[in-house]
Structures are given as C-alpha cells and as structure tokens.
N, C-alpha and C. Protein backbone atom coordinates (compact mmCIF):
# COMPACT_ATOMS: atom_id res chain seq x y z
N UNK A 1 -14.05 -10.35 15.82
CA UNK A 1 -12.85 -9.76 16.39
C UNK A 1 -11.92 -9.23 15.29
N UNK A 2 -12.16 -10.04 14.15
CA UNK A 2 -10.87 -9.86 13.23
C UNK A 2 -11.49 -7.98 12.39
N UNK A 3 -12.67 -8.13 12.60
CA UNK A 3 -13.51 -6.71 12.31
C UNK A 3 -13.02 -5.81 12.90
N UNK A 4 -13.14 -5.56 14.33
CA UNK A 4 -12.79 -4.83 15.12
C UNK A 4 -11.15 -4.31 14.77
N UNK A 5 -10.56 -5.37 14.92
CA UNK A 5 -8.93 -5.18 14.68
C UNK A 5 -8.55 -4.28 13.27
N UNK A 6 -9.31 -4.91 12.51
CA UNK A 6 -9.23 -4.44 11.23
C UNK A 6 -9.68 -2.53 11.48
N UNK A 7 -10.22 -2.35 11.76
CA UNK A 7 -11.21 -0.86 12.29
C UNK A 7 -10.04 -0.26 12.60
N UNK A 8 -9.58 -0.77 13.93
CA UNK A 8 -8.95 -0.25 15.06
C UNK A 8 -7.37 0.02 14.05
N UNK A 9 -6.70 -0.75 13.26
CA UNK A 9 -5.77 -0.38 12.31
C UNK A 9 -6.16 0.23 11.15
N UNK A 10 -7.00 0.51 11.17
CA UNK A 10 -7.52 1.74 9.73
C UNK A 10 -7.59 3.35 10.70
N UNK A 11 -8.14 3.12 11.83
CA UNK A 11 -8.35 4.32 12.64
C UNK A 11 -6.61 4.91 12.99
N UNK A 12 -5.61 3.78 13.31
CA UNK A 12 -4.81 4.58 13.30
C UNK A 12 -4.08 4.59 12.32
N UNK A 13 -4.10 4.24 10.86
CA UNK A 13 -3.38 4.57 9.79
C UNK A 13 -4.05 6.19 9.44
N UNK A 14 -5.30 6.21 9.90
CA UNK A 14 -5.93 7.80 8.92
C UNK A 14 -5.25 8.57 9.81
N UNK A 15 -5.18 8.21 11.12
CA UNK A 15 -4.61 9.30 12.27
C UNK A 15 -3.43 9.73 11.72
N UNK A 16 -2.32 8.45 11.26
CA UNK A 16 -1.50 9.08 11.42
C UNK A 16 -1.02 9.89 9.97
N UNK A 17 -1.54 9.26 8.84
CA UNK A 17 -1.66 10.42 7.71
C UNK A 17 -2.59 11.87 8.23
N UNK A 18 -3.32 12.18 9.01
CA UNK A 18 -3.49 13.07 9.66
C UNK A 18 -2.87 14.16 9.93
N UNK A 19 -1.82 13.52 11.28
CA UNK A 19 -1.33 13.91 12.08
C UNK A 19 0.04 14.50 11.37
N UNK A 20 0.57 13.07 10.17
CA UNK A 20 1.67 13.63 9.35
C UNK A 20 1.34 14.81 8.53
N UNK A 21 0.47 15.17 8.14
CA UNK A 21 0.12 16.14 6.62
C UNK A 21 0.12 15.38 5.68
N UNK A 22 0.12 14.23 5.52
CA UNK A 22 0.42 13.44 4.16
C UNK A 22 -0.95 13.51 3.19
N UNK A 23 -2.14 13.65 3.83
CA UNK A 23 -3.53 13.91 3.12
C UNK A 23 -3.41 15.24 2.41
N UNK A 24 -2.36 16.29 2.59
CA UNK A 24 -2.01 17.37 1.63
C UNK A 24 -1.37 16.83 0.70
N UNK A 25 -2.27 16.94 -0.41
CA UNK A 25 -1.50 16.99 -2.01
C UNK A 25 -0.07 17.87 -1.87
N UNK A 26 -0.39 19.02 -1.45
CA UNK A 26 0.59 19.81 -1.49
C UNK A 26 2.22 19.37 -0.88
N UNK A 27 1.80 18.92 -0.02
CA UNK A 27 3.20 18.00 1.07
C UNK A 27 3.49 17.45 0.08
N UNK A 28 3.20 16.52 -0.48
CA UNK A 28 3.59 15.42 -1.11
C UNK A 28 4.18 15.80 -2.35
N UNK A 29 3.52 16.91 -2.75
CA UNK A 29 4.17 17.63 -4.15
C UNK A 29 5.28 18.48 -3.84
N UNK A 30 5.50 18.75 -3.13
CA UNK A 30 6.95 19.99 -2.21
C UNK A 30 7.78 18.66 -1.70
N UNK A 31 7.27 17.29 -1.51
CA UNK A 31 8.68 16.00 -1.57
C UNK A 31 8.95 15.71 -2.91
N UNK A 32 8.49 16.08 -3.73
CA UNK A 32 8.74 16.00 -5.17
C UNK A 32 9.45 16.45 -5.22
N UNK A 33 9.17 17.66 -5.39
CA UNK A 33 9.94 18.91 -5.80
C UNK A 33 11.34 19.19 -5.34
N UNK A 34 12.45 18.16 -5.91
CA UNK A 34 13.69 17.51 -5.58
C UNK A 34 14.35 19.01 -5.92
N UNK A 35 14.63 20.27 -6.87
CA UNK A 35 14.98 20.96 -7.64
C UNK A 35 14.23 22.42 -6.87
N UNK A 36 13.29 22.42 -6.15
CA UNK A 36 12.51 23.26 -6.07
C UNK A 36 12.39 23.64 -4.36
N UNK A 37 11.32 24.04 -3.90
CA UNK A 37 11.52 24.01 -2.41
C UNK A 37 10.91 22.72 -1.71
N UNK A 38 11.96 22.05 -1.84
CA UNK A 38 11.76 20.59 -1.40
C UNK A 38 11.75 20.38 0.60
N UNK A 39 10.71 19.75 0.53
CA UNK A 39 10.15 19.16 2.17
C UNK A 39 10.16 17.56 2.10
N UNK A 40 11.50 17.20 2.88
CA UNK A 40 11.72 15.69 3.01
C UNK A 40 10.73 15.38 4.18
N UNK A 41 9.97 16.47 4.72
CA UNK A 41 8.73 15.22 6.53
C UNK A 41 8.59 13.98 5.66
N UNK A 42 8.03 14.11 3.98
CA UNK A 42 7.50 13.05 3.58
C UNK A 42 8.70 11.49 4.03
N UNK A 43 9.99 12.12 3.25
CA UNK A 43 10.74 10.68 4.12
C UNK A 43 10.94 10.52 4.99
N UNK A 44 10.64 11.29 6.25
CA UNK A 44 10.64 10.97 8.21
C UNK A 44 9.36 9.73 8.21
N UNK A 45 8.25 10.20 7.15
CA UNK A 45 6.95 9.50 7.85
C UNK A 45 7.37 8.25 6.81
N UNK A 46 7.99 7.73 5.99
CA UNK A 46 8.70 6.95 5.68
C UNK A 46 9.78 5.91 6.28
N UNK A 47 10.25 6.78 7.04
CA UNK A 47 11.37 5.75 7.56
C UNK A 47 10.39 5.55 9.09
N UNK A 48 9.60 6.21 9.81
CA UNK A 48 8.91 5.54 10.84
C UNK A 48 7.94 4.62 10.42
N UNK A 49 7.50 4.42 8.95
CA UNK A 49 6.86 3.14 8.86
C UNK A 49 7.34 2.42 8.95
N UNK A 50 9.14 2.31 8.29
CA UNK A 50 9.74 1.42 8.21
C UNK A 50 10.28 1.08 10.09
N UNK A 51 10.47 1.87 10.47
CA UNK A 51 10.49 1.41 11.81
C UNK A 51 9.59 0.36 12.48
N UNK A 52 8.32 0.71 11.99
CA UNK A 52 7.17 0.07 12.96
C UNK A 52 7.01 -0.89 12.25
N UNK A 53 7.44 -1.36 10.71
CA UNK A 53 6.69 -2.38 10.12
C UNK A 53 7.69 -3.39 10.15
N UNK A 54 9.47 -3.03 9.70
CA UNK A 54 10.29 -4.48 9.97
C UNK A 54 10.10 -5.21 10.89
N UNK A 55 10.21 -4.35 12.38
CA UNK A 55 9.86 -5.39 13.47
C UNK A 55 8.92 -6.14 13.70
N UNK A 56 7.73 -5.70 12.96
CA UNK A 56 6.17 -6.03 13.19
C UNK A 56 6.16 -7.32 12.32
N UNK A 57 6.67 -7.32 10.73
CA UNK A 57 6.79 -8.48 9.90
C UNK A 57 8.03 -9.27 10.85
N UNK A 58 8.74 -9.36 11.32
CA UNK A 58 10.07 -10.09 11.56
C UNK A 58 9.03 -10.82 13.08
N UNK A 59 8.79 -10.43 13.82
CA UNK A 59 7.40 -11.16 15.07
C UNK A 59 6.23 -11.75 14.07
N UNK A 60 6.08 -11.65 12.84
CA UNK A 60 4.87 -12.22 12.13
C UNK A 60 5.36 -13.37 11.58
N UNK A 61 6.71 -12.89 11.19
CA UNK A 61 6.92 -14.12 10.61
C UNK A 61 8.01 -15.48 11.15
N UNK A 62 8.27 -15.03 12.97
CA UNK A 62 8.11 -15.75 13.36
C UNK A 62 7.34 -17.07 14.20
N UNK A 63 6.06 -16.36 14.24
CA UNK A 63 4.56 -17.07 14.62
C UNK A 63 4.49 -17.95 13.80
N UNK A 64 3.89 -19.37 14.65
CA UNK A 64 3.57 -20.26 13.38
C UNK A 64 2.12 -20.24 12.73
N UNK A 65 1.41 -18.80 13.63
CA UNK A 65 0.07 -18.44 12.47
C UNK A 65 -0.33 -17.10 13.40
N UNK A 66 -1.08 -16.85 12.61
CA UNK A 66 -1.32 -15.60 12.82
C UNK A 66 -1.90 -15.39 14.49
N UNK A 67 -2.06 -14.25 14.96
CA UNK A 67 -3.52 -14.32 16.35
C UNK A 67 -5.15 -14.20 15.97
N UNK A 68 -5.29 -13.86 14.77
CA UNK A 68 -6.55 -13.32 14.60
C UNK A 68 -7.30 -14.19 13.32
N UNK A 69 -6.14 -15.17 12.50
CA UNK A 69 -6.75 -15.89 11.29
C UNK A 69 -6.07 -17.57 11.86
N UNK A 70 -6.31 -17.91 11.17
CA UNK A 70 -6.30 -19.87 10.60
C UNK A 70 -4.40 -20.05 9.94
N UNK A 71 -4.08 -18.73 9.20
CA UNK A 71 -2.98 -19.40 8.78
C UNK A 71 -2.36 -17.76 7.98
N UNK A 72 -1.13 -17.87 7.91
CA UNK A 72 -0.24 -16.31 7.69
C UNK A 72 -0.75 -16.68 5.70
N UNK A 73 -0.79 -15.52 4.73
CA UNK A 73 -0.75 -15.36 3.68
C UNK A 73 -0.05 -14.73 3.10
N UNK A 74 0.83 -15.33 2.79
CA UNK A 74 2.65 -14.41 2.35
C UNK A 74 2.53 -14.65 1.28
N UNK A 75 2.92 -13.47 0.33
CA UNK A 75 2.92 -13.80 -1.17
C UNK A 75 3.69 -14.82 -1.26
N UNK A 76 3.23 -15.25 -2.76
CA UNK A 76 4.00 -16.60 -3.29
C UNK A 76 4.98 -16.36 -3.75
N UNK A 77 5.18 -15.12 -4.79
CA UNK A 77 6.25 -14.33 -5.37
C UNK A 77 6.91 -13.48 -4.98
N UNK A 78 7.91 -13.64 -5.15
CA UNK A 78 9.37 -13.16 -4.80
C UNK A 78 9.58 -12.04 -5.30
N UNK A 79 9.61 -12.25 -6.67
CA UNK A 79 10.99 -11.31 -7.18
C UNK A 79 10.40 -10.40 -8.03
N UNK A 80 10.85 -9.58 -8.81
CA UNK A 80 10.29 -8.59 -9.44
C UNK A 80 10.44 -8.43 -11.05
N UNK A 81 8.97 -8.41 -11.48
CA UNK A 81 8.45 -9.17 -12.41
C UNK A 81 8.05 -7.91 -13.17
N UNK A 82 7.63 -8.01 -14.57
CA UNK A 82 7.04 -7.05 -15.95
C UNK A 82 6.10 -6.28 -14.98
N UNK A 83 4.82 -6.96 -14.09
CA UNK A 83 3.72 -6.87 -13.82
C UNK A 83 3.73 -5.74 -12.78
N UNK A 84 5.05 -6.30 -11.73
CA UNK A 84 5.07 -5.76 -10.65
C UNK A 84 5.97 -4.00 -10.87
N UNK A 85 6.50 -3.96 -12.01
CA UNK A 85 7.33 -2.65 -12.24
C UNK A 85 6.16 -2.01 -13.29
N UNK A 86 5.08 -3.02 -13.76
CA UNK A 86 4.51 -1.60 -14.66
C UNK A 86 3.37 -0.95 -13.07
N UNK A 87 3.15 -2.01 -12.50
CA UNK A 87 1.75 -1.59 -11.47
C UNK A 87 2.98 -0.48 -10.70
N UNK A 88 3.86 -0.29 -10.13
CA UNK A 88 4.64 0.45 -9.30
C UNK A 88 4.86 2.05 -10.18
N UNK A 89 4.94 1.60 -11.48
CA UNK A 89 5.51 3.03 -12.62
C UNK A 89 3.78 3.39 -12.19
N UNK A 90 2.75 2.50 -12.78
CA UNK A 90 1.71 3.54 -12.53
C UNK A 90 1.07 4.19 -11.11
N UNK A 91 1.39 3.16 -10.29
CA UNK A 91 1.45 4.18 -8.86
C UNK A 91 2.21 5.59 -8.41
N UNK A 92 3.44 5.34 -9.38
CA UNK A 92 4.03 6.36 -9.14
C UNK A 92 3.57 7.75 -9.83
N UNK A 93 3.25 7.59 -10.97
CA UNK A 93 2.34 8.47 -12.22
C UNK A 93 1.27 9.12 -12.05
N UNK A 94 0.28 8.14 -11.01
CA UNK A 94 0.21 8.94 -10.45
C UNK A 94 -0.03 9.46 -9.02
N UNK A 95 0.68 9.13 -8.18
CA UNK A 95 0.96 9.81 -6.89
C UNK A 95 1.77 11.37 -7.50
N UNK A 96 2.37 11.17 -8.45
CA UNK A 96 3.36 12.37 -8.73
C UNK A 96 2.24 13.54 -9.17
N UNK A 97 1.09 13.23 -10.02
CA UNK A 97 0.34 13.90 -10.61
C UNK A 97 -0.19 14.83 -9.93
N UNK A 98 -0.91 13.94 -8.94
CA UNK A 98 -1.97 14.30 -8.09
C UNK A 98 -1.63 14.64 -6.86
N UNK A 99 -0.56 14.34 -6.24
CA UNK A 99 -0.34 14.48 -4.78
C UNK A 99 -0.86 13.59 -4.19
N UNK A 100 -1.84 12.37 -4.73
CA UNK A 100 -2.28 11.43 -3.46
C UNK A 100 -2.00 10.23 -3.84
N UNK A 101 -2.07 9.22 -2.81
CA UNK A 101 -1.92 7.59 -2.76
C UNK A 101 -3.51 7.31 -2.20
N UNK A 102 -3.30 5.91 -2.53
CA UNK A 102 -4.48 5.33 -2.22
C UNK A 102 -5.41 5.70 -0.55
N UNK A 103 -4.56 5.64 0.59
CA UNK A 103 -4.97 5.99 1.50
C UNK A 103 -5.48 7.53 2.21
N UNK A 104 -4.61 8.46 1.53
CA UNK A 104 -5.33 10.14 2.10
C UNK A 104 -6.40 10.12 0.81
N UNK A 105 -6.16 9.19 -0.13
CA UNK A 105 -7.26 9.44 -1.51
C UNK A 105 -8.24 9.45 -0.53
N UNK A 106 -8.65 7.98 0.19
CA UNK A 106 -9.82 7.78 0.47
C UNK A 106 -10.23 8.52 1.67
N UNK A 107 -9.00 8.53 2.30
CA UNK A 107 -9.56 10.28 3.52
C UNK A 107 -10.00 10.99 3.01
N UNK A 108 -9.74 11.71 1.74
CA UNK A 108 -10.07 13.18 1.37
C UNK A 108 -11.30 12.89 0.39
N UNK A 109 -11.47 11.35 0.64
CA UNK A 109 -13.28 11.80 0.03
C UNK A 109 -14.40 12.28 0.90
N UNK A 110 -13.89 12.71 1.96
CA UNK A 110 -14.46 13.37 3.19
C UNK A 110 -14.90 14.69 2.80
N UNK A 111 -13.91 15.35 2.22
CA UNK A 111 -14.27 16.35 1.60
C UNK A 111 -15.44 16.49 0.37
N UNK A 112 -15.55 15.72 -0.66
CA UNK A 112 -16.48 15.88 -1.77
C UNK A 112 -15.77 16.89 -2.46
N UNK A 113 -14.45 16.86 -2.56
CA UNK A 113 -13.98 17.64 -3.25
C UNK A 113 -13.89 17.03 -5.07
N UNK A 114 -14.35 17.39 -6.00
CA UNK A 114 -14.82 16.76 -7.56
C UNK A 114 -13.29 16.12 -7.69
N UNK A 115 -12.21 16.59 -7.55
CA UNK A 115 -10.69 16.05 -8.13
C UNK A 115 -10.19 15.24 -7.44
N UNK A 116 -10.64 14.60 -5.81
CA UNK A 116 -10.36 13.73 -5.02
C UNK A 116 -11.52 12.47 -5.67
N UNK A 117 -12.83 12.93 -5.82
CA UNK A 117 -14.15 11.83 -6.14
C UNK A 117 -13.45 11.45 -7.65
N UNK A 118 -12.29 12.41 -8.50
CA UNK A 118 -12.11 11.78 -9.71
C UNK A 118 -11.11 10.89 -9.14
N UNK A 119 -9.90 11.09 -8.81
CA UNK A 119 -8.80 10.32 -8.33
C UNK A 119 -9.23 8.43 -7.59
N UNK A 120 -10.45 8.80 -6.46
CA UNK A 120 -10.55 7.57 -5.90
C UNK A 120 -11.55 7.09 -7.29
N UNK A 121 -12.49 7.44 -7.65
CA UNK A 121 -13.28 6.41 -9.09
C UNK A 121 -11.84 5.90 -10.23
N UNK A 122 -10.84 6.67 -10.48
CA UNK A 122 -10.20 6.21 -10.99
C UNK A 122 -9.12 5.05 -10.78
N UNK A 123 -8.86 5.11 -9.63
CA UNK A 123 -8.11 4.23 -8.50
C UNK A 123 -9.00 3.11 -8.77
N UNK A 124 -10.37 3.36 -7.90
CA UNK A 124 -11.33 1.91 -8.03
C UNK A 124 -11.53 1.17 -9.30
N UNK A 125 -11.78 2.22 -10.26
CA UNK A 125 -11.57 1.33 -12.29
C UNK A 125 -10.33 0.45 -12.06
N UNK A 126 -9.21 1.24 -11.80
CA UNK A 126 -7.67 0.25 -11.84
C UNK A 126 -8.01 -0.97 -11.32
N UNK A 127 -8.43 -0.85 -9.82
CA UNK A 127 -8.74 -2.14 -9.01
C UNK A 127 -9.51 -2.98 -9.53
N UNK A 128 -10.88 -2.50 -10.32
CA UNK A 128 -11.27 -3.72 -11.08
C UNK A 128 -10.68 -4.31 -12.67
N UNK A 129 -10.21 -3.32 -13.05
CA UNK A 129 -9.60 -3.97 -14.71
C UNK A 129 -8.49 -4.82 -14.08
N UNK A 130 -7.54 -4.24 -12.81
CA UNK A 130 -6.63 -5.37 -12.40
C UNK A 130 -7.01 -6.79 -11.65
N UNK A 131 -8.56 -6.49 -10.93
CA UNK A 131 -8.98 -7.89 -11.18
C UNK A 131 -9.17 -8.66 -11.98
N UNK A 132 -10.08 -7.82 -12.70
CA UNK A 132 -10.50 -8.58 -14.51
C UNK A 132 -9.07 -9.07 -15.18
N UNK A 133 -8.18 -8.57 -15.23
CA UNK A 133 -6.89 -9.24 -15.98
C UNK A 133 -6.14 -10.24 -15.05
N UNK A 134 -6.67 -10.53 -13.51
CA UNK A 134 -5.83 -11.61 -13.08
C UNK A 134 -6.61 -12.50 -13.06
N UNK A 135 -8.00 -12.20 -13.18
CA UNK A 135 -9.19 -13.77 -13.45
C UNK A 135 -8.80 -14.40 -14.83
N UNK A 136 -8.11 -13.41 -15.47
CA UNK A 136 -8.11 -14.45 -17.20
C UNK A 136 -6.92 -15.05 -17.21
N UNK A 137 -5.98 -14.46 -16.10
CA UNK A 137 -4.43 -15.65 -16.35
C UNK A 137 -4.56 -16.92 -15.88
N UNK A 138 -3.58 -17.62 -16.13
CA UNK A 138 -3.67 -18.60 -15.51
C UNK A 138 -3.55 -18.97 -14.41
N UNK A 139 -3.60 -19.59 -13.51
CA UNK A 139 -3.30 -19.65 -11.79
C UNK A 139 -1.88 -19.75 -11.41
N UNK A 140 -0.99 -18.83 -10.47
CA UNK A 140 0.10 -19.00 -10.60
C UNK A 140 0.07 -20.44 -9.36
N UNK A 141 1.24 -21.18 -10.39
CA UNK A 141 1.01 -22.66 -9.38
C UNK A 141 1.93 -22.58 -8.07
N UNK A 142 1.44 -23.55 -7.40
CA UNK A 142 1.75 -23.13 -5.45
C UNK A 142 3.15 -23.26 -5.60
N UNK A 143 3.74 -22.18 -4.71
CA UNK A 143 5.12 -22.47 -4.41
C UNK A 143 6.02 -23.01 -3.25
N UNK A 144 4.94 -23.21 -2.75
CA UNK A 144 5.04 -24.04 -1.33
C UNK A 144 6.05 -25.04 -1.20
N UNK A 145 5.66 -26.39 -1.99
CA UNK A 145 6.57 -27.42 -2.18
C UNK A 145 8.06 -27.17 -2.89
N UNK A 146 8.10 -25.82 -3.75
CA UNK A 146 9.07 -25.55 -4.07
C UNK A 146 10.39 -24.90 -2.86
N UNK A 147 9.33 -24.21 -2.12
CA UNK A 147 9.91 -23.34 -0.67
C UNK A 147 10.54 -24.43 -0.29
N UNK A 148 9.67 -25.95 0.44
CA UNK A 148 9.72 -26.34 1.22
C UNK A 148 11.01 -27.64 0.85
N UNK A 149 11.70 -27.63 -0.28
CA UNK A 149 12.52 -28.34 -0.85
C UNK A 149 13.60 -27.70 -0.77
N UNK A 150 13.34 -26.18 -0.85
CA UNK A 150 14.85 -25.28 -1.22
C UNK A 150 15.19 -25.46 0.25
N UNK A 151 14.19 -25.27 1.50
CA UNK A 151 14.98 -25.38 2.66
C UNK A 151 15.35 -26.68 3.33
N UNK A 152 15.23 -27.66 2.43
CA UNK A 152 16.27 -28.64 3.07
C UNK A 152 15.12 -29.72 3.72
C-alpha cells in the first residue's frame, strides 16, 4: 500500500510541475531574471505548495503516527547548521545555472536530452559523495530524550 501511495504522490507532483511549466528551464530562468523580464508564476507555484503543505504537516503532526508507516520520522535537527547552508548555496548554484531542481530534472530525462542526462548524473554523484560523507561522521546522538525533557 505504502507503494501505491508513494506512486500515486509522485504522479501528482510530475502533474503538477507539468501543468505549472516549472520543467522549463526557461520559466525558471525568466524567475531569476529579477533585473530583466522577470515571470514571478514561479512564486504562485510556491506559495500553493505552501498552501497545501502547512496544513498537511500541521494534521501530520498532530497524529500520533502516521496512516501508512509504524511511526512519523521528523528530523532530529532543528536549526541551521555549516552543512545545511553549504547543501542549500549548492542547490541554489545550481538551480540558477541550469534552470532545473531535482524533480523536472528527473521529468526531463524523458527527453534524452545530453544537458538534462548531464544535470541528473551530476545530481546522483552529489547524492552519493553526500552519502559517503555522512557514513564517515559520527552518529548524530538521539534527541528525543532531550525533546522530551524540554517539554516538561
């Protein structure tokens, strides 16, 4: 079931980068283009995520577990860290470059277009050197008991 679900929310995330234009490099480079002939759709399809997702986390995280797993998996960490502002600078570096994010990346390997097949192989290297560098740290220790003290 948890397959299915999983499907059924990938089918409508591609829809709706679809449906938005967001799988155009070009869109995404004309929301750049702050100075130039700038197209904000990109922040409409922005603030309707944010529509659909506060409410969606705020019902998640009042469940005392999930419908589809054993138990909710909320990051441990909070706050914002060396790690978490260099991984965000390089997301941004390149979304700006290229015109794509991880998700129309992997739509537009539909195409076989050579500069989309470079973008997602390069994406996937990141994903594994950023595994490879969190297998060699140390384990960040549980913060659970720490949570569960601060609230009393």
């Amino acid at each position: 079931m948890l397959m299915i679900a999983s499907l059924f929310c990938g089918l409508i995330f591609g829809w709706g980068l679809l449906l938005s234009g967001m799988m155009q490099p070009a869109k995404v480079m004309a929301f750049l283009d702050i100075f130039g002939a700038w197209d904000p759709s990109l922040a409409v399809v922005m603030a309707a995520a944010l529509a659909v997702s506060v409410p969606g986390f705020a019902l998640a995280k009042r469940r005392e577990r999930p419908i589809l797993a054993t138990k909710s998996l909320w990051p441990a960490k909070v706050g914002i860290d060396r790690e978490l502002a260099t991984g965000a600078a390089l997301f941004g570096v390149g979304w700006g470059l290229v015109g794509l994010c991880p998700g129309p990346a992997l739509e537009n390997l539909a195409t076989l277009s050579p500069r989309v097949v470079a973008v997602v192989a390069a994406m996937a290297a990141g994903m594994v050197l950023g595994d490879v560098r969190q297998k060699r740290r140390p384990p960040i220790r549980d913060e659970e008991p720490v949570r569960a003290a601060a609230d009393g």
